[in-house]
Protein backbone atom coordinates (compact mmCIF):
# COMPACT_ATOMS: atom_id res chain seq x y z
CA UNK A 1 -108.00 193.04 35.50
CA UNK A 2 -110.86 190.28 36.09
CA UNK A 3 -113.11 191.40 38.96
CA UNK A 4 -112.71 190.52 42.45
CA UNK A 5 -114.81 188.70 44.87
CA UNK A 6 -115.61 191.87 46.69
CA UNK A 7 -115.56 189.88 50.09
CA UNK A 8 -112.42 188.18 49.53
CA UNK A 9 -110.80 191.71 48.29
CA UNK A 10 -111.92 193.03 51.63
CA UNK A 11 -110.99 190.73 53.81
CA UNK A 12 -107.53 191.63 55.95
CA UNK A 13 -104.19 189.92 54.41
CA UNK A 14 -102.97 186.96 56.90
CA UNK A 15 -101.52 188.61 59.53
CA UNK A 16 -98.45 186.36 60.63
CA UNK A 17 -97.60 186.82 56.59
CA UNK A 18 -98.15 191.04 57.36
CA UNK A 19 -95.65 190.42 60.64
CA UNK A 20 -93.08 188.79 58.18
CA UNK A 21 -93.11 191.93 55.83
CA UNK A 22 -91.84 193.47 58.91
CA UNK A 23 -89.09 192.48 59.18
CA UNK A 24 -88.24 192.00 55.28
CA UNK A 25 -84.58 193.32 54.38
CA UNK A 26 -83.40 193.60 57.86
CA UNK A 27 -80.44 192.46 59.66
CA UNK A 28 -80.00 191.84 63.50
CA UNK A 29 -76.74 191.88 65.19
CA UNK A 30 -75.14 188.32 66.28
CA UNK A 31 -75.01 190.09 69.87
CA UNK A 32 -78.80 191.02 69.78
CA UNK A 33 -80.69 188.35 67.66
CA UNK A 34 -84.12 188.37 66.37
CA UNK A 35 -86.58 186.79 68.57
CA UNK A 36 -89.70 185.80 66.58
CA UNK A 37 -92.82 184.86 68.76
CA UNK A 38 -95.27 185.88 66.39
CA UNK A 39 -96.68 182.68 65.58
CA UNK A 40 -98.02 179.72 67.34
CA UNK A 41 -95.99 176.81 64.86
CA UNK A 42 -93.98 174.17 66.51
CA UNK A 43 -90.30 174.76 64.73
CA UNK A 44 -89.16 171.34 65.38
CA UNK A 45 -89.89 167.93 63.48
CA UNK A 46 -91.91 164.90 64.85
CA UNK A 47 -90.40 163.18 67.22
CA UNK A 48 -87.50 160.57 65.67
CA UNK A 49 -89.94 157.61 66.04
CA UNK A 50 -93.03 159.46 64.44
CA UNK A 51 -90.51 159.95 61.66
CA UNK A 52 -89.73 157.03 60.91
CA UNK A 53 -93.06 155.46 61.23
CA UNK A 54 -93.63 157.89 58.28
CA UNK A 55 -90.95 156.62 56.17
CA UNK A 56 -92.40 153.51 56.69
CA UNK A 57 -95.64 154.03 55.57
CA UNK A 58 -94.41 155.78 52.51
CA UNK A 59 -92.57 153.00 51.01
CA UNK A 60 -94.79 149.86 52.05
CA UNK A 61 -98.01 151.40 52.18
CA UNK A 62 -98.84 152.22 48.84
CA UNK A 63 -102.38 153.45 49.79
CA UNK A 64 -100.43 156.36 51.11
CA UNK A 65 -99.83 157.91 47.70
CA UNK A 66 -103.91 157.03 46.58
CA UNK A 67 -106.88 158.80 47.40
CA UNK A 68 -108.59 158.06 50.38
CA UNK A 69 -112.01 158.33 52.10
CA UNK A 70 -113.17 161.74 52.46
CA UNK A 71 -114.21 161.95 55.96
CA UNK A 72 -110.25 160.33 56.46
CA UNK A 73 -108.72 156.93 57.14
CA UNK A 74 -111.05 154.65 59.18
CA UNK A 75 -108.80 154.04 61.64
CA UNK A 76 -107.62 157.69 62.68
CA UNK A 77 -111.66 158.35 62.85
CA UNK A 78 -112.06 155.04 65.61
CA UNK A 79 -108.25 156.00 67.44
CA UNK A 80 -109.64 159.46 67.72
CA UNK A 81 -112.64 158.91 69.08
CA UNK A 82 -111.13 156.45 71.54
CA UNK A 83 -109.18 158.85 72.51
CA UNK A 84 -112.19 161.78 73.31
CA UNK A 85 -114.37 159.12 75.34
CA UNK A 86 -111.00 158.17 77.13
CA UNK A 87 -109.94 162.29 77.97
CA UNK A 88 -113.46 163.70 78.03
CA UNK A 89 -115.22 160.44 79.93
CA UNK A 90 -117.81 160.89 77.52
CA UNK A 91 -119.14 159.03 74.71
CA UNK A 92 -117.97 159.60 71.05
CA UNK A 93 -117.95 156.99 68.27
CA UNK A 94 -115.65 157.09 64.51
CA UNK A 95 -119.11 158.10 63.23
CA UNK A 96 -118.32 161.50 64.73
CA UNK A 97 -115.27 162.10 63.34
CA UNK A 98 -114.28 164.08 59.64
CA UNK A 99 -110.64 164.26 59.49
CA UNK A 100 -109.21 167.33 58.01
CA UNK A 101 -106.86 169.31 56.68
CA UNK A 102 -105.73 171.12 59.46
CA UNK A 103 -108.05 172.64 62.26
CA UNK A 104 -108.44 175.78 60.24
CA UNK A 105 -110.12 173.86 57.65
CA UNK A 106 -112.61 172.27 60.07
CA UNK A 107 -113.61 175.60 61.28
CA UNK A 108 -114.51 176.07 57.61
CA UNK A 109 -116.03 172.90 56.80
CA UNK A 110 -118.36 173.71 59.98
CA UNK A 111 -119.21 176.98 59.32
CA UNK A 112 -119.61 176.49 55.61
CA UNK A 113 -122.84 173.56 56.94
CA UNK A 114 -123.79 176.15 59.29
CA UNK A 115 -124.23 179.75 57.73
CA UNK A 116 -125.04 181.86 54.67
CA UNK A 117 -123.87 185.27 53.46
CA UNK A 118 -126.32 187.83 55.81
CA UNK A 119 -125.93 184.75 58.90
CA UNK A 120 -124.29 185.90 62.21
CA UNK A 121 -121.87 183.91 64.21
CA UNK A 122 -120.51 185.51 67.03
CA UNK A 123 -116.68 185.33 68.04
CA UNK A 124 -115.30 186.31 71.49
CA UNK A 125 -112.89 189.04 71.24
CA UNK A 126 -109.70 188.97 71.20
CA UNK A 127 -110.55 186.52 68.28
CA UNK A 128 -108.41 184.16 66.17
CA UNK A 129 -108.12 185.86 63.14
CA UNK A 130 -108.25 183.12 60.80
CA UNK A 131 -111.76 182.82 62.20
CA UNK A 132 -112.92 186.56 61.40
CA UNK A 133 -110.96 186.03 57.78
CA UNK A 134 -113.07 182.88 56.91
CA UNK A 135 -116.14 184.66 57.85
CA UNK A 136 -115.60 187.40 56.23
CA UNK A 137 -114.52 185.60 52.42
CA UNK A 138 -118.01 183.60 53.33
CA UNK A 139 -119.97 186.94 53.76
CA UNK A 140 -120.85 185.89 57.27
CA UNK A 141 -121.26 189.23 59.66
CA UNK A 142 -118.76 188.01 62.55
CA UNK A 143 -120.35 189.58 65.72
CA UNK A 144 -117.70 190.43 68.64
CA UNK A 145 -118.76 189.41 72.21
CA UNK A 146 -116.14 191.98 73.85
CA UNK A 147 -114.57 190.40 76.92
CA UNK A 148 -113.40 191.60 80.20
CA UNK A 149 -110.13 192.10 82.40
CA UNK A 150 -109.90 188.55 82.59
CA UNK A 151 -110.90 188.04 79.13
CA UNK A 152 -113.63 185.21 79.98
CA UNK A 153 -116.64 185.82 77.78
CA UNK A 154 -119.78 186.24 79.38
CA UNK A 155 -122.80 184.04 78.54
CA UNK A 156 -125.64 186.73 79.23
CA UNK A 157 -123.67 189.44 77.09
CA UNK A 158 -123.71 186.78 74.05
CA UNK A 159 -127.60 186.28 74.84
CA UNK A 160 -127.78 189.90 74.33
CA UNK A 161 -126.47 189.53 71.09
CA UNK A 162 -128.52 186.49 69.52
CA UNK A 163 -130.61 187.10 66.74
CA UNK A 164 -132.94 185.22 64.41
CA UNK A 165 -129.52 184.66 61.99
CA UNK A 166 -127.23 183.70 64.47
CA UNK A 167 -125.95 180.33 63.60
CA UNK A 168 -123.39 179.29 66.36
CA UNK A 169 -120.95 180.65 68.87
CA UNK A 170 -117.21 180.40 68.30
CA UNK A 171 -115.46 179.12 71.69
CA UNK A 172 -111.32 178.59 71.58
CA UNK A 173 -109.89 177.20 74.84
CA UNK A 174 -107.12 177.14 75.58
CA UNK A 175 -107.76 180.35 73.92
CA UNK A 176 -105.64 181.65 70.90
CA UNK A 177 -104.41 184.71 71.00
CA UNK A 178 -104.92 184.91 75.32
CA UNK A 179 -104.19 182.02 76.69
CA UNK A 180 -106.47 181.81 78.88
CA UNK A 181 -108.48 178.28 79.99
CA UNK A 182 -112.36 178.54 79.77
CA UNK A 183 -113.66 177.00 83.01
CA UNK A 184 -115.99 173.67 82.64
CA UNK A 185 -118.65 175.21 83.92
CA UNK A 186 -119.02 178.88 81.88
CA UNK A 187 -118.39 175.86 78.87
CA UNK A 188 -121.52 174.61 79.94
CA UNK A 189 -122.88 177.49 80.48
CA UNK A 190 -122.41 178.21 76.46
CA UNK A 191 -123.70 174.87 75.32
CA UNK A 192 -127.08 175.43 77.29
CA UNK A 193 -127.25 178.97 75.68
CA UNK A 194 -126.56 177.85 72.33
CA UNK A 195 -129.04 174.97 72.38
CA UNK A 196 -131.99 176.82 74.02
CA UNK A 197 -131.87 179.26 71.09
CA UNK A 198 -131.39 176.31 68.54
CA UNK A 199 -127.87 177.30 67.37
CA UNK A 200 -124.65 175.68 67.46
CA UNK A 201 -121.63 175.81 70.07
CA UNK A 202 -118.23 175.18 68.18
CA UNK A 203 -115.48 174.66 70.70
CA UNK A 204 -111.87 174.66 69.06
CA UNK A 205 -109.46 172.24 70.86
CA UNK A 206 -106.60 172.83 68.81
CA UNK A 207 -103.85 173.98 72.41
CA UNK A 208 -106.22 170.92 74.71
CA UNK A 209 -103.24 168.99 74.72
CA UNK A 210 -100.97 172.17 77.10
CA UNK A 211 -103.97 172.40 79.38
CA UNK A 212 -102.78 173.21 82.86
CA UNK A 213 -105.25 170.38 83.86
CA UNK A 214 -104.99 166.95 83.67
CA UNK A 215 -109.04 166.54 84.44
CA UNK A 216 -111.40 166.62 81.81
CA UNK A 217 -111.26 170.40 79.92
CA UNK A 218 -115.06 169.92 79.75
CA UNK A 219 -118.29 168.04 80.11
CA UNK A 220 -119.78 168.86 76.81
CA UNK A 221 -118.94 165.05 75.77
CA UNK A 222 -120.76 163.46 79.17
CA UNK A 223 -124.49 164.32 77.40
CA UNK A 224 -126.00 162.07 75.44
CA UNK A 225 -127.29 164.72 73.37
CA UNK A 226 -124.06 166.81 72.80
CA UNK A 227 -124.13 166.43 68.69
CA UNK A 228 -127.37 167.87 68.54
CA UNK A 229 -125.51 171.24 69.80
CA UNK A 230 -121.68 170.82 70.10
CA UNK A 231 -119.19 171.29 66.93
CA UNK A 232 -115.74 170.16 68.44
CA UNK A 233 -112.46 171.02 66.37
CA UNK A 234 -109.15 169.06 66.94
CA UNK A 235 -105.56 170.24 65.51
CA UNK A 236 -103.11 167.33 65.46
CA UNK A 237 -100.27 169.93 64.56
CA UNK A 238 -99.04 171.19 67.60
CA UNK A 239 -99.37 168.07 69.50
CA UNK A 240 -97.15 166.16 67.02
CA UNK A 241 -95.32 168.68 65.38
CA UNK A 242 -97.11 167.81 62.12
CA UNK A 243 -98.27 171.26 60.96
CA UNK A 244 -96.60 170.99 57.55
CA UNK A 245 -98.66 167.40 57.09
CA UNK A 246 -101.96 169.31 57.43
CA UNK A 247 -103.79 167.09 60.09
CA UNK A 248 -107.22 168.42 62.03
CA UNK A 249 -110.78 167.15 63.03
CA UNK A 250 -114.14 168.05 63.32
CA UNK A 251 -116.13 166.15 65.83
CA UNK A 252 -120.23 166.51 65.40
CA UNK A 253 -123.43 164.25 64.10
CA UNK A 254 -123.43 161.65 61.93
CA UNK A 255 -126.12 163.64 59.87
CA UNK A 256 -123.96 167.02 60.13
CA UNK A 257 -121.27 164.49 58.84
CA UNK A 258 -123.25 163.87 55.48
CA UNK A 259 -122.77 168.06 54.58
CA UNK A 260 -119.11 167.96 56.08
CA UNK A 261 -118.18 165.46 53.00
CA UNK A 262 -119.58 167.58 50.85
CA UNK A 263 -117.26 170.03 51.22
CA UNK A 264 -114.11 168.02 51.86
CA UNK A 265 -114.49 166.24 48.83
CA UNK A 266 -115.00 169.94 46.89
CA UNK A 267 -111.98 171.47 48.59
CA UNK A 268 -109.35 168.34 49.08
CA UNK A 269 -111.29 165.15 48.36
CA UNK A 270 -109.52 163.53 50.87
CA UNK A 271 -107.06 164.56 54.18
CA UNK A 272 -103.44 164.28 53.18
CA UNK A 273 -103.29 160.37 53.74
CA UNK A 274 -99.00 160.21 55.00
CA UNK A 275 -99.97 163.12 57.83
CA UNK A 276 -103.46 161.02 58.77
CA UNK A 277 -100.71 157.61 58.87
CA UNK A 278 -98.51 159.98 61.50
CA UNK A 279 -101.52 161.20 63.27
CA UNK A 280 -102.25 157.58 64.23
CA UNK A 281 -99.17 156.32 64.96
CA UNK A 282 -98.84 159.32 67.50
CA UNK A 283 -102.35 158.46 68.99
CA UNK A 284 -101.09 155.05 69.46
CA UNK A 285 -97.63 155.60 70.38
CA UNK A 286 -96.73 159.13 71.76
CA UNK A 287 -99.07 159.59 75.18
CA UNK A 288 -95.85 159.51 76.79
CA UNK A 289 -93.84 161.90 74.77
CA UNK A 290 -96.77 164.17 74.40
CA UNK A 291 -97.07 164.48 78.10
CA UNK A 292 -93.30 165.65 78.16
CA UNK A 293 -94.44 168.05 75.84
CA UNK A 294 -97.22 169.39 77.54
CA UNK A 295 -94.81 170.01 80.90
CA UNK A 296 -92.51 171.66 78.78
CA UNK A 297 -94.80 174.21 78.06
CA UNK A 298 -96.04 174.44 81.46
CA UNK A 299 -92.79 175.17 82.69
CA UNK A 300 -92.24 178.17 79.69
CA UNK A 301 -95.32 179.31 80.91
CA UNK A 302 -94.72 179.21 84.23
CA UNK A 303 -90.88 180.86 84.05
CA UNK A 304 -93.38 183.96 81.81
CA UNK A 305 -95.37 184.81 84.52
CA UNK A 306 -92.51 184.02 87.49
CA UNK A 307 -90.41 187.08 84.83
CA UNK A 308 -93.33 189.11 84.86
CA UNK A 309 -92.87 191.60 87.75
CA UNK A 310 -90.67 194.21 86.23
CA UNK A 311 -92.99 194.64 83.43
CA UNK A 312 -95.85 194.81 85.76
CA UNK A 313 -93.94 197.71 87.69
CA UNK A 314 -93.37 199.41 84.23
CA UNK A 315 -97.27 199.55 83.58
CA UNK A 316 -97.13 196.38 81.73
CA UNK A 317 -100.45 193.76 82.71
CA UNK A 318 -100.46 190.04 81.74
CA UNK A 319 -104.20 189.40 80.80
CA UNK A 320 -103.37 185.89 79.66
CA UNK A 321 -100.98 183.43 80.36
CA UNK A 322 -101.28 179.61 78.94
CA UNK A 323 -100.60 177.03 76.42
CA UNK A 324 -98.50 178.56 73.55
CA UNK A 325 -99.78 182.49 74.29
CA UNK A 326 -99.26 185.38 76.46
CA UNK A 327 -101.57 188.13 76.21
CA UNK A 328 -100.23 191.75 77.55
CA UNK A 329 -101.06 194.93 78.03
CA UNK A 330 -98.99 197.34 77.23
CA UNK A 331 -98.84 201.19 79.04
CA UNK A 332 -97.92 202.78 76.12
CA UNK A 333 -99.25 205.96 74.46
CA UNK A 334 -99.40 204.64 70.88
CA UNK A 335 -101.87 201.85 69.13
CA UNK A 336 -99.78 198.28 69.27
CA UNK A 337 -99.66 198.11 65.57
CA UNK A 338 -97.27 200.58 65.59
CA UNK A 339 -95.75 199.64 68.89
CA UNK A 340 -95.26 196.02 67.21
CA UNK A 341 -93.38 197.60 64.34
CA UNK A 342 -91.17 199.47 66.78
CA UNK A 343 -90.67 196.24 69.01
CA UNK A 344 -88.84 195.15 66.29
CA UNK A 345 -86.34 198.02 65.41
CA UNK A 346 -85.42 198.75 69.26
CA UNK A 347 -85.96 195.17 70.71
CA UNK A 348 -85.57 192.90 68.48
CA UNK A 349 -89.03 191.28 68.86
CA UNK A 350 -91.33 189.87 66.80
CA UNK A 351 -94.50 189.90 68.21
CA UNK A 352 -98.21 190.69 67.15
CA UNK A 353 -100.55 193.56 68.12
CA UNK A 354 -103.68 192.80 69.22
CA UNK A 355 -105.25 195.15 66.87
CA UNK A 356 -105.24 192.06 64.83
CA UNK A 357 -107.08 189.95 66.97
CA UNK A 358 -110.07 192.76 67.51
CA UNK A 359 -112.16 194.60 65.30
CA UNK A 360 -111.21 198.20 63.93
CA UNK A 361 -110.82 200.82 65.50
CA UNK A 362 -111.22 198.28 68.92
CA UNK A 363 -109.25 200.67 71.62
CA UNK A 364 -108.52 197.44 73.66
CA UNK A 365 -107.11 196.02 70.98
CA UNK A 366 -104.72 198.98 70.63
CA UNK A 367 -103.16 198.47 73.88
CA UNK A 368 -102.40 194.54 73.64
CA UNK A 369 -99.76 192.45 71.82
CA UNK A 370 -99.77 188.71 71.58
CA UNK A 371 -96.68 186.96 72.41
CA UNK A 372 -96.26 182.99 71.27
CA UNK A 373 -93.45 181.88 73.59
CA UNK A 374 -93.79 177.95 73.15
CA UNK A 375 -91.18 178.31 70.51
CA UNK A 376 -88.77 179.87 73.07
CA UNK A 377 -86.93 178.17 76.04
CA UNK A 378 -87.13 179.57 79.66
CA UNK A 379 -83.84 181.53 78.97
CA UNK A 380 -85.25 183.10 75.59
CA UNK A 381 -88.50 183.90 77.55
CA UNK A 382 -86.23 186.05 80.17
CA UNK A 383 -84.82 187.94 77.21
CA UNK A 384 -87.72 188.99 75.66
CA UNK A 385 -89.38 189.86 79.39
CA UNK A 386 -85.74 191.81 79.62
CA UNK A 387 -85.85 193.63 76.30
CA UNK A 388 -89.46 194.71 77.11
CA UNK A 389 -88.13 196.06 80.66
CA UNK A 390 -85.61 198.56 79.40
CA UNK A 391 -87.70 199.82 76.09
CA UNK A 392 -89.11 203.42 75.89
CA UNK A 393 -90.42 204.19 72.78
C-alpha cells in the first residue's frame, strides 16, 4: 500500500458518517420509528420560489455552467455585504467578501492563510469537530479552552493559553454542538484579546440567522479596524436550505483576500456558480420567508426546554438550548459513546455523544450528547424528550 499522510491517517473519521454506521442493517418498528437528530442538515428543499429561480438561471444563464471568479460572483460579494452593514450596523464592502464552498471550507481557506504545521489555534470546547479534523490533517496543534456549566468560554482562561504560535481563536455562536448564544460583550471581549496579542479572532456565523435576537449578534463590524483582527464565516445552507449547492463566506481584508484566492482557486477554482445564483436570489428575495424560518426554530426550541422537566427530575441537565442544538447532560454511569449506541437499540434515537465534540479521554465530554432537533417538529421533540424519560440502561 502507498504511504499515508500520517496526519490525515490520524485524524478521527467524520463523525455524523461514524453515527450512520450505527445504525447500518437495522430495522425500526412502524410503531416506534427511528428518530435521527444527529446532524444539523435542513431535510427539506429551497423554498418553491428559490427553486425555480434556479431553474431559471440554469437554462438562460449560460455563465452558470462556466467558470467563474474565484473569490465568487460579484454580485453575491456586494448583496452580502449589504446585507452585514444592514444586520451588524457596521461597515463592510464586496471587497471583504470570498465566497465559498460551504462554511466548512472557509474555515479552511482561513486557517490555511493563518497557520503552519507546529502553529496553535485554540478551539472552545465542546468544539465543532470539523474544526479539530481540519486542524489536525493541517498539522495544526488544536488547543481546548475547556468551558464551564454554562459553557461560555472565558477570555482570561484563553489568555492563559496564548503562546508565541498561536495564530487565532476559533469562536462559533450560535454555538455548534451547544447552542448556546455568545453575549456581545464577552465577543468583544475576544476581539480585544486576540488583537492585543496580534492574532486573529474567527467568529463562525453559520446558525446567525436562528438567533433568539433580532439586535445586532455583535459589534465586531461597528470598528473601523475590525479586518485587521476579525475572520467572519457565513453558511448560506441552513438559511436557504442549500446545503447540497455548497454555498459559504469568509468575510476579512482585502489583503487577507489576496491569500484566500490562492487557495480557492487550488481547491475549487471557483464557488459552485447555480448555488452562488440561489444564494442571491434568497438575499434579495427571502427576508420574509427566512424570518418564518427563524420563528420556527424558536418555537422547536422553545417546546425543548418547556419538555425538559422530567428529564431534569431524572438527573438529566440542559447545558444548551438554541438554534438547531441541544446540549445535555446525561446522569448516567457509562461514557456517551456508548450511551449513544444504546440510545439507539432501546430508544430509537439517533443522537451524538459529546465525546466527539471534546478531546480524548475529556470526562465532560463523556457525560454529554448533542441533540439537533431543527429537523424535528414540536410533536417529534416531545417524543424524543419522552423516550429519554422512561430509558434505563
Amino acid at each position: 500500500m502507498f504511504p499515508l499522510n500520517p496526519n490525515l491517517h490520524a485524524t478521527v473519521p467524520p463523525p455524523v458518517m461514524e453515527a450512520r454506521r450505527w445504525i447500518a442493517g437495522k430495522s425500526f418498528s412502524p410503531e416506534r420509528p427511528l428518530i435521527n437528530v444527529s446532524q444539523a442538515a435542513p431535510v427539506d428543499p429551497p423554498p418553491d420560489a428559490m427553486r425555480h429561480a434556479m431553474a431559471e438561471a440554469v437554462l438562460r444563464q449560460p455563465e452558470t455552467h462556466l467558470y467563474g471568479p474565484v473569490l465568487g460572483l460579484p454580485a453575491l460579494r456586494s448583496e452580502l455585504a449589504s446585507n452585514i452593514t444592514r444586520r451588524y450596523a457596521g461597515a463592510v464592502t464586496a471587497d471583504n467578501i470570498a465566497i465559498t464552498s460551504g462554511c466548512n471550507q472557509a474555515f479552511c481557506a482561513a486557517i490555511a492563510t493563518l497557520a503552519a504545521p507546529g502553529d496553535e489555534v485554540i478551539l472552545p470546547t465542546p468544539w465543532y469537530f470539523n474544526h479539530k479534523m481540519w486542524l489536525d490533517m493541517c498539522g495544526v496543534n488544536a488547543v481546548a479552552l475547556p468551558t464551564g456549566v454554562d459553557l461560555l468560554p472565558d477570555p482570561e482562561a484563553a489568555k492563559a493559553l496564548i503562546t508565541p504560535r498561536t495564530r487565532a481563536i476559533t469562536l462559533v455562536t450560535p454555538n455548534n454542538p451547544a447552542g448556546v448564544e455568545y453575549p456581545p460583550n464577552l465577543i468583544a471581549a475576544f476581539r480585544d484579546l486576540a488583537r492585543a496579542h496580534k492574532i486573529a479572532l474567527i467568529i463562525d456565523e453559520t446558525y446567525r440567522d436562528f438567533h433568539s435576537s433580532a439586535a445586532p449578534p455583535h459589534s465586531l463590524f461597528d470598528d473601523p479596524d475590525w479586518d485587521d483582527t476579525v475572520i467572519h464565516l457565513y453558511s448560506f445552507s441552513k438559511s436557504y436550505r442549500l446545503t447540497g449547492h455548497r454555498v459559504g463566506a469568509l468575510v476579512t481584508s482585502p489583503a487577507r483576500l489576496a491569500q484566500v484566492e490562492k487557495f480557492l482557486d487550488t481547491v475549487t477554482i471557483c464557488p459552485a456558480q447555480l448555488g452562488q445564483h440561489a444564494a442571491l436570489w434568497g438575499l434579495r428575495n427571502l427576508d420574509q420567508w427566512l424570518a418564518g424560518e427563524r420563528v420556527e426554530v424558536l418555537t422547536r426550541a422553545a417546546a425543548l426546554r418547556a419538555g425538559f422537566v422530567p428529564l431534569a427530575a431524572n438527573g438529566w441537565h440542559l447545558r444548551g438550548c438554541g438554534a438547531y442544538f441541544a446540549y445535555l447532560e446525561h446522569p448516567f454511569d457509562m461514557p456517551s459513546d456508548r450511551l449513544a449506541q444504546t440510545l439507539v437499540d432501546q430508544c430509537a434515537i439517533l443522537a451524538l455523544p459529546g465525546t466527539m465534540f471534546t478531546p480524548s479521554g475529556d470526562a465532560t465530554g463523556a457525560r454529554q450528547l448533542r441533540v439537533a432537533f431543527a429537523n424535528i417538529d414540536t410533536d417529534t421533540i416531545a417524543t424524543v424528550l419522552g423516550r429519554l424519560t422512561t430509558f434505563t440502561p
